[in-house]
N, C-alpha and C. Protein backbone atom coordinates (compact mmCIF):
# COMPACT_ATOMS: atom_id res chain seq x y z
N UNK A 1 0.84 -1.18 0.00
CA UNK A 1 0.00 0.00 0.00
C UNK A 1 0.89 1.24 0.00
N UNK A 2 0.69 1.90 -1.24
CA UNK A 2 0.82 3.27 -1.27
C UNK A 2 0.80 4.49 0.18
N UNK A 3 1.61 4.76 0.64
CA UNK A 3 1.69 5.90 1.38
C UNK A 3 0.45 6.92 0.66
N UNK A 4 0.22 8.01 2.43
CA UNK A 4 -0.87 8.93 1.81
C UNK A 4 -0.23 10.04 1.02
N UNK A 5 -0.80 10.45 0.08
CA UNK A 5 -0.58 11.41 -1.45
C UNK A 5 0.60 10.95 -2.06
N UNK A 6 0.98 9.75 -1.85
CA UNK A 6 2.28 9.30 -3.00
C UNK A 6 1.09 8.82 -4.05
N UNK A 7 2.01 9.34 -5.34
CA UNK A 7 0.96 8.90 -6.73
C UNK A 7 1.26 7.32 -6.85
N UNK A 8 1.05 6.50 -7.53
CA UNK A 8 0.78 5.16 -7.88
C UNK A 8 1.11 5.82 -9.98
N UNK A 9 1.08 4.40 -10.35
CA UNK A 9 1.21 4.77 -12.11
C UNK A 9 -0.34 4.99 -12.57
N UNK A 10 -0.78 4.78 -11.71
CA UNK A 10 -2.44 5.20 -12.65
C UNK A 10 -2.78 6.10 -11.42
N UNK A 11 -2.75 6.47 -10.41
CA UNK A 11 -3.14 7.95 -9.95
C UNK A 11 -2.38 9.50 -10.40
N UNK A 12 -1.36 9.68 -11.29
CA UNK A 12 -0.80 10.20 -11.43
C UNK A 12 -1.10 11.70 -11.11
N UNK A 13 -0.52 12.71 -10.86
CA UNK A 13 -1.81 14.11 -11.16
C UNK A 13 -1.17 14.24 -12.76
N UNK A 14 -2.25 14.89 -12.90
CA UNK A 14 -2.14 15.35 -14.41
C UNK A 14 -1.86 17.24 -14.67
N UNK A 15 -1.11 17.18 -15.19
CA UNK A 15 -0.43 18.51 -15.36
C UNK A 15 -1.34 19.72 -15.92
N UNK A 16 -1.93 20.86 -15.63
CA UNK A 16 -2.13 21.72 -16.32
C UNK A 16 -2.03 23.09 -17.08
N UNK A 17 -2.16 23.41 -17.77
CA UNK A 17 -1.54 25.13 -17.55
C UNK A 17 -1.95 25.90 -16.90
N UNK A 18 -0.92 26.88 -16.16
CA UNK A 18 -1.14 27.72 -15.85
C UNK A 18 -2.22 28.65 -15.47
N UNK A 19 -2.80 28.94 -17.11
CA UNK A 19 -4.24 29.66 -17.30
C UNK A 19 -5.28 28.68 -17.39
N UNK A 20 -5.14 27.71 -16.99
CA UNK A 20 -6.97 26.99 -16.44
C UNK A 20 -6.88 26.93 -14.94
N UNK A 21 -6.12 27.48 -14.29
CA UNK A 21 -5.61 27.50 -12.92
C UNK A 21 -6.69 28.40 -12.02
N UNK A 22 -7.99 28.16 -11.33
CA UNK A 22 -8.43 29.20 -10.59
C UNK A 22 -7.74 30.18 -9.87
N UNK A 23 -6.43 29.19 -9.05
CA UNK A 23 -5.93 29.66 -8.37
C UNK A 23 -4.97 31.25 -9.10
N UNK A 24 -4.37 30.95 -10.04
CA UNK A 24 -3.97 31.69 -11.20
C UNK A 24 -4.60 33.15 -11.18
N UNK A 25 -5.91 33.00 -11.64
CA UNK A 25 -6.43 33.72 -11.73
C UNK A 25 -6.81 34.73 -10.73
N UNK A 26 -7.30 34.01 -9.78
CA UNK A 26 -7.88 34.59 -8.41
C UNK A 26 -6.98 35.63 -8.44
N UNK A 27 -5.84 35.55 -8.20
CA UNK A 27 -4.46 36.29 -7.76
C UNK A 27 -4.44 37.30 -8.35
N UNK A 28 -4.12 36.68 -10.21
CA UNK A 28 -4.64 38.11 -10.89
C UNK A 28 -5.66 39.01 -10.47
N UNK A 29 -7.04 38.58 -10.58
CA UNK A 29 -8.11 39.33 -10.57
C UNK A 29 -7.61 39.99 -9.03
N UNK A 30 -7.32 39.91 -7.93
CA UNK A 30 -7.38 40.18 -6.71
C UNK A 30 -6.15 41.51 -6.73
N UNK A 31 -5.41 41.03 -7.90
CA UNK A 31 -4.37 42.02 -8.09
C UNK A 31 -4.71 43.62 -8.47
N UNK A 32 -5.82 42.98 -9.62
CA UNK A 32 -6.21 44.14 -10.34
C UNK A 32 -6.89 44.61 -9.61
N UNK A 33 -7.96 44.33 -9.06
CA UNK A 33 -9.10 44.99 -7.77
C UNK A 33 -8.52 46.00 -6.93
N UNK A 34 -7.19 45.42 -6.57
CA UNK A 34 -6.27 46.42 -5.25
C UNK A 34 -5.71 47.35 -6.11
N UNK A 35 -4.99 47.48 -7.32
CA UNK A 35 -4.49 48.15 -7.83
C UNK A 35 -5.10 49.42 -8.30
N UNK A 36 -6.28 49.02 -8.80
CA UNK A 36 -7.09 50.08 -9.71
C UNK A 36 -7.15 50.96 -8.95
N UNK A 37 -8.01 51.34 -7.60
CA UNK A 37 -8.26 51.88 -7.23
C UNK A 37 -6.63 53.52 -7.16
N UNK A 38 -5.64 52.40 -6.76
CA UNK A 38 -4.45 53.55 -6.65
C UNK A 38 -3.89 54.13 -7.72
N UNK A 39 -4.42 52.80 -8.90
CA UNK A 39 -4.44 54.02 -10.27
C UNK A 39 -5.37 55.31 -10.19
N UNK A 40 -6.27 54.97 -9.77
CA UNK A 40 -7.49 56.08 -9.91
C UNK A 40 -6.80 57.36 -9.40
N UNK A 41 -6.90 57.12 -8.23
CA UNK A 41 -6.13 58.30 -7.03
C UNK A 41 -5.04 59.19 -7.99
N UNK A 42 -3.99 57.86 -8.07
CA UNK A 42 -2.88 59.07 -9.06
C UNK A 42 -3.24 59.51 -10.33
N UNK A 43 -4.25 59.13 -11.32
CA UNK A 43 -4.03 59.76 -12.18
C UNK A 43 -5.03 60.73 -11.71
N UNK A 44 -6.25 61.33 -11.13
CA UNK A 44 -6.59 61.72 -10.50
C UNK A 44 -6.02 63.30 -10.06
N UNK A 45 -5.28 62.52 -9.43
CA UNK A 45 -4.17 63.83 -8.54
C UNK A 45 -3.12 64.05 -9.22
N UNK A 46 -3.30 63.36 -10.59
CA UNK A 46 -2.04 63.85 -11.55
C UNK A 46 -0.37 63.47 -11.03
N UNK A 47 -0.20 62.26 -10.32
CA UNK A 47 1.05 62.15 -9.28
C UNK A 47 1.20 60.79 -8.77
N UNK A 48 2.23 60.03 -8.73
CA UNK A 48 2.02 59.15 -7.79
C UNK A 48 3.53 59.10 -6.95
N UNK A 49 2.34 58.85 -5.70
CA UNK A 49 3.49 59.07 -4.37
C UNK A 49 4.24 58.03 -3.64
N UNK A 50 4.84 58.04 -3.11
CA UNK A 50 5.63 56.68 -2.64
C UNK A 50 4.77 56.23 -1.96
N UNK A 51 3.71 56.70 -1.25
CA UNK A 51 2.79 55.72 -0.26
C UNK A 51 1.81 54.28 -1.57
N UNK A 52 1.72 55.21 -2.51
CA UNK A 52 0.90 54.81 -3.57
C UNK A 52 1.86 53.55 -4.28
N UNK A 53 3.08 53.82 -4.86
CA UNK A 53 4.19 52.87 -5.28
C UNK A 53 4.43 51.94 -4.12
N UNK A 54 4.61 51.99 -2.54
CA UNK A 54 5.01 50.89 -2.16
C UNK A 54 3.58 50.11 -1.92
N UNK A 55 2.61 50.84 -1.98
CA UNK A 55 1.12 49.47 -1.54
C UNK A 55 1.20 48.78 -2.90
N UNK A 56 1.37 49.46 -4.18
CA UNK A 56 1.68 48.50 -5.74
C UNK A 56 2.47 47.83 -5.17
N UNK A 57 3.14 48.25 -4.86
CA UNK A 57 4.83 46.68 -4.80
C UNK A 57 4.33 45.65 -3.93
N UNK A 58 4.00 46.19 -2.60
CA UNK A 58 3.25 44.91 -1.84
C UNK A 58 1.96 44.50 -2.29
N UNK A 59 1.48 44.64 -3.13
CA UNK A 59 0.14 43.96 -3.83
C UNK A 59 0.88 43.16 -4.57
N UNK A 60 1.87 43.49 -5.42
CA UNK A 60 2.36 42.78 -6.79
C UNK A 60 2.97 41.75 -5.65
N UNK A 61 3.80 41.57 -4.86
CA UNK A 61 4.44 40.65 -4.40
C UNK A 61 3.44 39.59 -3.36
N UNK A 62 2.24 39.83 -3.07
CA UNK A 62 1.07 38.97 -2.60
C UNK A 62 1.13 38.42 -3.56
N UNK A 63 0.94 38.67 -5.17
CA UNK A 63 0.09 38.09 -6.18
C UNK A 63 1.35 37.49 -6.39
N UNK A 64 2.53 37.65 -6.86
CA UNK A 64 3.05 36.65 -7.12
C UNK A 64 3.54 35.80 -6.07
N UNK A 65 3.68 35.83 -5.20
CA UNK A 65 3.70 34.43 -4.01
C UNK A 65 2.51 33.70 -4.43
N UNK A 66 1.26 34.36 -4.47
CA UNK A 66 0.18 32.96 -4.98
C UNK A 66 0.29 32.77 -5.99
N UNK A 67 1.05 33.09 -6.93
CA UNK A 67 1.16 32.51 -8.31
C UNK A 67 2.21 31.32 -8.12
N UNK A 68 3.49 31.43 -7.52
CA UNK A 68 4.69 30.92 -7.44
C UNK A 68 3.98 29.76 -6.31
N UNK A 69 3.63 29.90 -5.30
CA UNK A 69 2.67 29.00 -4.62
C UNK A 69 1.61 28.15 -5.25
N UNK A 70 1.10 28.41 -6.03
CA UNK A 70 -0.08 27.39 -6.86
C UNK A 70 1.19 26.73 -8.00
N UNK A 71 2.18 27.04 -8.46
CA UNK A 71 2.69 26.55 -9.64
C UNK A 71 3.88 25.09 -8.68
N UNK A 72 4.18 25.57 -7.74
CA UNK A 72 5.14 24.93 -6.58
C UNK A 72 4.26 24.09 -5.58
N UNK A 73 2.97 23.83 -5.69
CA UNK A 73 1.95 23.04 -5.47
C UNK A 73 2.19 21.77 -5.89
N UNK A 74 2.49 20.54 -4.51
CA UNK A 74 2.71 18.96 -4.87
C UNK A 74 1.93 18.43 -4.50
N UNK A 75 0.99 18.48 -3.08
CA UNK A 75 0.10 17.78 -2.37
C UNK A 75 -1.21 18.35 -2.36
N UNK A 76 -2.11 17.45 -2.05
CA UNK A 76 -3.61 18.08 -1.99
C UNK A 76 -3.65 19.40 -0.81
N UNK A 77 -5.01 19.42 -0.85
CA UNK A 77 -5.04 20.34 0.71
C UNK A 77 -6.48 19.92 1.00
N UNK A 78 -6.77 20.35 2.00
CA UNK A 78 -8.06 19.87 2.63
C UNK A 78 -8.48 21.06 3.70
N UNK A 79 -9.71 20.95 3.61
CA UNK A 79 -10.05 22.35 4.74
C UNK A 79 -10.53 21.38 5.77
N UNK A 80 -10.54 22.18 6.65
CA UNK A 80 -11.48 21.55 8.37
C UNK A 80 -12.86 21.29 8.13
N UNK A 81 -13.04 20.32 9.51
CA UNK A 81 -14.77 19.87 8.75
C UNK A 81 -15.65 21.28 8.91
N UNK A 82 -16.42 21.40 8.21
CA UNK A 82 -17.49 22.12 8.22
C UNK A 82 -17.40 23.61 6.70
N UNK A 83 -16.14 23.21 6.44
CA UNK A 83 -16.15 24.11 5.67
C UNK A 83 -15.82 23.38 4.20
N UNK A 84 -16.17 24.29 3.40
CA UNK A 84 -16.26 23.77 1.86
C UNK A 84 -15.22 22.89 1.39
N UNK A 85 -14.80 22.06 0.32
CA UNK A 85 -13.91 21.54 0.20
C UNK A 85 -13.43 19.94 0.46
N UNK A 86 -12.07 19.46 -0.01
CA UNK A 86 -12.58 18.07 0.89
C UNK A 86 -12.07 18.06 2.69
N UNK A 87 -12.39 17.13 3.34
CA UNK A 87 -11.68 17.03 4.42
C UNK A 87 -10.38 15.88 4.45
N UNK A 88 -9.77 16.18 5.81
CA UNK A 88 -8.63 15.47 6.20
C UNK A 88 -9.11 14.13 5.93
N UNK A 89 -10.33 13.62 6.28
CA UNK A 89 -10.86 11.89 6.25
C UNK A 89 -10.83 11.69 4.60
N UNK A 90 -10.77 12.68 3.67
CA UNK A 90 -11.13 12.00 2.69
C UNK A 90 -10.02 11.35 1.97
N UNK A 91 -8.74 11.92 2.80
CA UNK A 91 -7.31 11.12 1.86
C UNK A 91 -7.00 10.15 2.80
């Protein structure tokens, strides 16, 4: 018997790209949501200020940790009972 989440030759995971990735996406979209708004402001105020450039930089670097995090993804995950998803019993 297979250890828990070691693949077997017929459980294999199967590889996908990138862009069918919810996770992918999420990040993006979550990126753009935070961002816009500080576009607004500066073009707005005709300016952008370092308070404005470092919340971009720490947005951009959230989004790519969950990008680099979903792509560096080996094992399942499971949430606690009661919440959506599978649980710990199901592997």
């Amino acid at each position: 018997m297979n250890a828990p989440n070691q693949p077997t030759g017929f459980d294999k995971p199967v590889a996908k790209s990138i862009f069918t990735s919810k996770t992918f996406w999420g990040a993006v979209l979550a990126g753009i949501a935070s961002l816009v708004p500080l576009g607004i402001n500066s073009i707005k105020a005709q300016k952008l200020t370092i308070d404005d450039a470092g919340q971009a930089i720490l947005i951009l670097c959230g989004v790519g940790t969950a990008i680099v995090g979903r792509v560096d993804a080996k094992a399942p995950i499971y949430t606690p009972e009661g919440l959506p998803g599978p649980n710990k019993s199901d592997y």
